[in-house]
C-alpha atoms as a PDB file:
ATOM      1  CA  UNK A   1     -22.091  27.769 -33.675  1.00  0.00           C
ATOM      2  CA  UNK A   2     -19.490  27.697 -36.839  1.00  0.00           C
ATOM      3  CA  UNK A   3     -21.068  29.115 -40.062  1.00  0.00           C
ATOM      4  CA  UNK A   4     -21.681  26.767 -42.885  1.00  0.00           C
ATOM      5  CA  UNK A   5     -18.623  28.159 -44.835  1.00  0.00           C
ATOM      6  CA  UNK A   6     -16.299  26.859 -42.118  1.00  0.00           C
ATOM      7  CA  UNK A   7     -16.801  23.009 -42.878  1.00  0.00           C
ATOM      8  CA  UNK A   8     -14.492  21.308 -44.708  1.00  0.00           C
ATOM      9  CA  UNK A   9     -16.934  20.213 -47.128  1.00  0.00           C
ATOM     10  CA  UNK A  10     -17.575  23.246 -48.305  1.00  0.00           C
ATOM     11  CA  UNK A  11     -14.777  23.522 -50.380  1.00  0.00           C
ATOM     12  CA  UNK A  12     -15.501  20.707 -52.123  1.00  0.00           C
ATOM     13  CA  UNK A  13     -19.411  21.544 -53.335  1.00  0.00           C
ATOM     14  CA  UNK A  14     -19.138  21.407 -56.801  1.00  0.00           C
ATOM     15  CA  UNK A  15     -16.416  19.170 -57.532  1.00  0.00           C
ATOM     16  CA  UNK A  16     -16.950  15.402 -58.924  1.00  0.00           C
ATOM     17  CA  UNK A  17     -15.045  13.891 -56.039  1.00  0.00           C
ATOM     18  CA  UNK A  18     -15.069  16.087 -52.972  1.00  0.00           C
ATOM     19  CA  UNK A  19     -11.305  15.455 -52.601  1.00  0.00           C
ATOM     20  CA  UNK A  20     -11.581  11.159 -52.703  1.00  0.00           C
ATOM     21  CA  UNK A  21      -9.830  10.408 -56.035  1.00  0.00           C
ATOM     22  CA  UNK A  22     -11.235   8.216 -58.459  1.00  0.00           C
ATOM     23  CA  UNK A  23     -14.851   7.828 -58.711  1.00  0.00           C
ATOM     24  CA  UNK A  24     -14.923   4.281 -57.308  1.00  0.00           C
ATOM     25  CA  UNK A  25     -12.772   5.449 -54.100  1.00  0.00           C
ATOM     26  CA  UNK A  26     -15.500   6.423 -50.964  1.00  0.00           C
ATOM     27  CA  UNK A  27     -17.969   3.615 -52.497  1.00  0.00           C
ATOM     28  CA  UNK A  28     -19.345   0.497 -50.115  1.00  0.00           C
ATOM     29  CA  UNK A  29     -17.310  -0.724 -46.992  1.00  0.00           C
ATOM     30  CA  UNK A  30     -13.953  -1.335 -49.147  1.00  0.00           C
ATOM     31  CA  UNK A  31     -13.486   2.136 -47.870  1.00  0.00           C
ATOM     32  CA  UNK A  32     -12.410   2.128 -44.656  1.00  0.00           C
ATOM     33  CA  UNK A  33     -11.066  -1.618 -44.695  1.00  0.00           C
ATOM     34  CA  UNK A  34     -14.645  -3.467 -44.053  1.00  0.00           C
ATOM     35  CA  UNK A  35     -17.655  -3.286 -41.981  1.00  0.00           C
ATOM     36  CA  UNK A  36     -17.056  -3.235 -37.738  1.00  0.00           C
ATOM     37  CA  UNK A  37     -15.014  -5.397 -36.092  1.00  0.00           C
ATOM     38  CA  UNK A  38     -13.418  -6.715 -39.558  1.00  0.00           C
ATOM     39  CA  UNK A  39      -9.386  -6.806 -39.779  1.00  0.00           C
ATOM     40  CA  UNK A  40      -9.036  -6.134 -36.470  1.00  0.00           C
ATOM     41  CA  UNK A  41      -6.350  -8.794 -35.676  1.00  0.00           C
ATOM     42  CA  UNK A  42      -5.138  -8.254 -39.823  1.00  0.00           C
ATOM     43  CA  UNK A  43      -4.727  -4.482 -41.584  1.00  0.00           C
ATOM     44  CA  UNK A  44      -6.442  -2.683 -38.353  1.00  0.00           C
ATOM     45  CA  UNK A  45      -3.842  -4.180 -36.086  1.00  0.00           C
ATOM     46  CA  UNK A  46      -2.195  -0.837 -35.072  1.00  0.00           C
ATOM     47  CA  UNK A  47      -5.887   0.199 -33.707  1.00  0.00           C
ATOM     48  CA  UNK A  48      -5.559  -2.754 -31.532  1.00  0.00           C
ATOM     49  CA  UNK A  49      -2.790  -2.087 -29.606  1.00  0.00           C
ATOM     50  CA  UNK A  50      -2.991   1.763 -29.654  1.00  0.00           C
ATOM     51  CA  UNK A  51      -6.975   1.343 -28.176  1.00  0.00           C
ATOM     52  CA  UNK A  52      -7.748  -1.544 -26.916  1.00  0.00           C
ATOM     53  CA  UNK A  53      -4.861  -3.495 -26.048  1.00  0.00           C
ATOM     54  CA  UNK A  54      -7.003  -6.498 -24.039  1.00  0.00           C
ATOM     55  CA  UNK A  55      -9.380  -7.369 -26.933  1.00  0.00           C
ATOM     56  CA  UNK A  56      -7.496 -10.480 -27.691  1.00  0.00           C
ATOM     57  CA  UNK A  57      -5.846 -12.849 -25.298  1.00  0.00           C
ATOM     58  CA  UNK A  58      -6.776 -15.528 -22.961  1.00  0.00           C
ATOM     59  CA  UNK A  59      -8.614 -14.937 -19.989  1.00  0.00           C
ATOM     60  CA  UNK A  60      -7.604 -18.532 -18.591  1.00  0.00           C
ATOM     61  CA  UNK A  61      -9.241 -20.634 -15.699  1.00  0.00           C
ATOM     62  CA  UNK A  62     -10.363 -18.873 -12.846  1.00  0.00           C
ATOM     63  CA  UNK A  63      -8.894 -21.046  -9.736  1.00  0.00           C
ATOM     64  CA  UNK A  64     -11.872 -21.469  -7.032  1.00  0.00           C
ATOM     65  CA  UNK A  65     -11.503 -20.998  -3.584  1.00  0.00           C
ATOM     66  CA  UNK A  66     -13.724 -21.738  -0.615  1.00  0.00           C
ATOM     67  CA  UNK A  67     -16.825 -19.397  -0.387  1.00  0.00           C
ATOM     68  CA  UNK A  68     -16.984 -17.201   2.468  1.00  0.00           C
ATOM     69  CA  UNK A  69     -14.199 -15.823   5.214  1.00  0.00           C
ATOM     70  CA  UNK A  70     -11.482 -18.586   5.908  1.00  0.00           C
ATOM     71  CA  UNK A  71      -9.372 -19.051   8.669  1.00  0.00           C
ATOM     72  CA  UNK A  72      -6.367 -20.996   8.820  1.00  0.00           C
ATOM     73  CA  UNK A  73      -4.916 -22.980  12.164  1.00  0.00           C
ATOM     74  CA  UNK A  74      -2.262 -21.132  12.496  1.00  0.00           C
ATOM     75  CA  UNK A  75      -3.854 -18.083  12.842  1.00  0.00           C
ATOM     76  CA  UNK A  76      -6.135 -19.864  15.750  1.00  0.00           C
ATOM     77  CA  UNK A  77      -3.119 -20.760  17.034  1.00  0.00           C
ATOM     78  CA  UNK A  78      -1.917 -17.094  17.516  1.00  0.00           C
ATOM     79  CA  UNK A  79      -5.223 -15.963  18.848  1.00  0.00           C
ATOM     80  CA  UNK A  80      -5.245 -18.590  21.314  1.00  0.00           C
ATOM     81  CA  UNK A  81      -1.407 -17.719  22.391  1.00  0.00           C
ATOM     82  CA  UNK A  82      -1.415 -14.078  22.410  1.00  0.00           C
ATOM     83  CA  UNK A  83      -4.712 -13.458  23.219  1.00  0.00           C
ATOM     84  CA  UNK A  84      -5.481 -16.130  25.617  1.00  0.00           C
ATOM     85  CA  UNK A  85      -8.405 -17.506  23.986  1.00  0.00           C
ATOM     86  CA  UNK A  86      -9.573 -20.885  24.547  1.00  0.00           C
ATOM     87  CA  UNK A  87     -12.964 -20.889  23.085  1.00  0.00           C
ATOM     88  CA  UNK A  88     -13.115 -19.401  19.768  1.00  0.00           C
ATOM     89  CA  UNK A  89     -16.485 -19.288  17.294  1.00  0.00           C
ATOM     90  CA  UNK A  90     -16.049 -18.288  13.571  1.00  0.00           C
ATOM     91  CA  UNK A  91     -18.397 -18.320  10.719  1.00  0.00           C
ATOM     92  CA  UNK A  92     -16.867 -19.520   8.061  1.00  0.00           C
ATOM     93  CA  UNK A  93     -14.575 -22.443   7.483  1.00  0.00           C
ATOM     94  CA  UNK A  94     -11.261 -23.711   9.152  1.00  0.00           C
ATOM     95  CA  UNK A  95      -8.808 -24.462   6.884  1.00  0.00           C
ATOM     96  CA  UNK A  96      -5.402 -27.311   8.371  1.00  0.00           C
ATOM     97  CA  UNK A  97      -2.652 -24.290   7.605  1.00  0.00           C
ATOM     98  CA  UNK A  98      -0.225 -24.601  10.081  1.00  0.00           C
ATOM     99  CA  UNK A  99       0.212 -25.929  13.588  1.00  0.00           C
ATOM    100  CA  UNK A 100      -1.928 -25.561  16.349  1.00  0.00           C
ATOM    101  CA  UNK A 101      -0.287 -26.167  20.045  1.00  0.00           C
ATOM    102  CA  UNK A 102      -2.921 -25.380  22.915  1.00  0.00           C
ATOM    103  CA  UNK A 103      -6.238 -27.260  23.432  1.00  0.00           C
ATOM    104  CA  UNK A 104      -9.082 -24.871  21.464  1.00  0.00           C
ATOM    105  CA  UNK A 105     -12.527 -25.010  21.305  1.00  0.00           C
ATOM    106  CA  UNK A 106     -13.379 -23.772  18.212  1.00  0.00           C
ATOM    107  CA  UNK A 107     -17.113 -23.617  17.160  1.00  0.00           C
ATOM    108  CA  UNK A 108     -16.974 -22.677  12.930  1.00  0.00           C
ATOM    109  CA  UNK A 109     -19.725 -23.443   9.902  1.00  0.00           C
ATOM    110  CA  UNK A 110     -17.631 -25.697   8.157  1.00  0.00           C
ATOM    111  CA  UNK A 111     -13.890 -27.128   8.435  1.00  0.00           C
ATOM    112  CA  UNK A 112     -11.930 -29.750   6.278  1.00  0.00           C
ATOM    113  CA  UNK A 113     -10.970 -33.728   7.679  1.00  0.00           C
ATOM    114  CA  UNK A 114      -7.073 -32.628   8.641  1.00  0.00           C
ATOM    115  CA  UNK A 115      -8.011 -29.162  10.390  1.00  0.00           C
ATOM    116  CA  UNK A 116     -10.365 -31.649  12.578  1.00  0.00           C
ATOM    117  CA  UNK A 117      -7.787 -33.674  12.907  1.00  0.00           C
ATOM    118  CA  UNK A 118      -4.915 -31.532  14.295  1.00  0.00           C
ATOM    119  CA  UNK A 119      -7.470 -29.906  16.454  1.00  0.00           C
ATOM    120  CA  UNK A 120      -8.151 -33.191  18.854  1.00  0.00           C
ATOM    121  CA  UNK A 121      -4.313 -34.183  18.540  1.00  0.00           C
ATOM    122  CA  UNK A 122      -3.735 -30.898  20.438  1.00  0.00           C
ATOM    123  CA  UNK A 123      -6.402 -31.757  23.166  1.00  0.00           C
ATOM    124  CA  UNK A 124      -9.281 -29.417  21.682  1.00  0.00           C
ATOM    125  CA  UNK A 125     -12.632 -30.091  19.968  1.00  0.00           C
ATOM    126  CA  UNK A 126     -14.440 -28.644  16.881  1.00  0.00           C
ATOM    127  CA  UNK A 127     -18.176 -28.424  16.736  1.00  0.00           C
ATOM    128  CA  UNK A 128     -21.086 -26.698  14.244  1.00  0.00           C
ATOM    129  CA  UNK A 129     -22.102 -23.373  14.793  1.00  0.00           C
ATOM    130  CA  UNK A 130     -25.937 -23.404  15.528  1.00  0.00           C
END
């Protein structure tokens, strides 16, 4: 533990000012350029960037996307030619993404109106996952 003598302050004990200056220099808040998060984006600008660089600055909209896994058509479509499947049961929802060219039988949660659609104009059917 450093001795008493070592502080800084120590040289001062005794003096008026302990090294501030006028008498009116280390009094209230005017100090050290207000109280908290004052002049941040004004005189305490260089802090800022130098320590916290994302303080200011739009976030923006978040976009939303479906909840839950998503698959697309086209990606049945490659299951159904590579792997040879004809029946195929996801939970999630089936999204119209592409082009689908064998008859499927896809069993899924949830799918949108076109997905459905392209489905039965290539011969399959789509039904709800029980």
């Amino acid at each position: 533990m450093p001795g008493r003598k070592s502080r800084k302050i120590g040289k001062f004990r005794g003096t008026r000012h302990c090294g501030t200056g006028n008498v009116k220099n280390k009094r209230g808040s005017g100090c050290r350029g207000g109280v908290g998060n004052a002049g941040l984006h004004k005189h305490k600008w260089s802090w800022v960037t130098a320590n916290d660089p994302e303080r200011f600055g739009r976030e923006g909209l978040k976009r939303r996307r479906p909840q839950g896994p998503v698959l697309q058509l086209y990606e049945i479509n490659l299951l159904a030619e590579k792997e040879g499947k004809t029946d195929i049961a996801f939970k999630g929802k089936i999204l119209a993404t592409g082009r689908i060219m064998r008859p499927v039988n896809v069993k899924a949660i949830s799918w949108s109106a076109r997905a459905e659609e392209k489905i039965k104009a290539a011969g399959g059917n789509i039904s709800k996952i029980e």
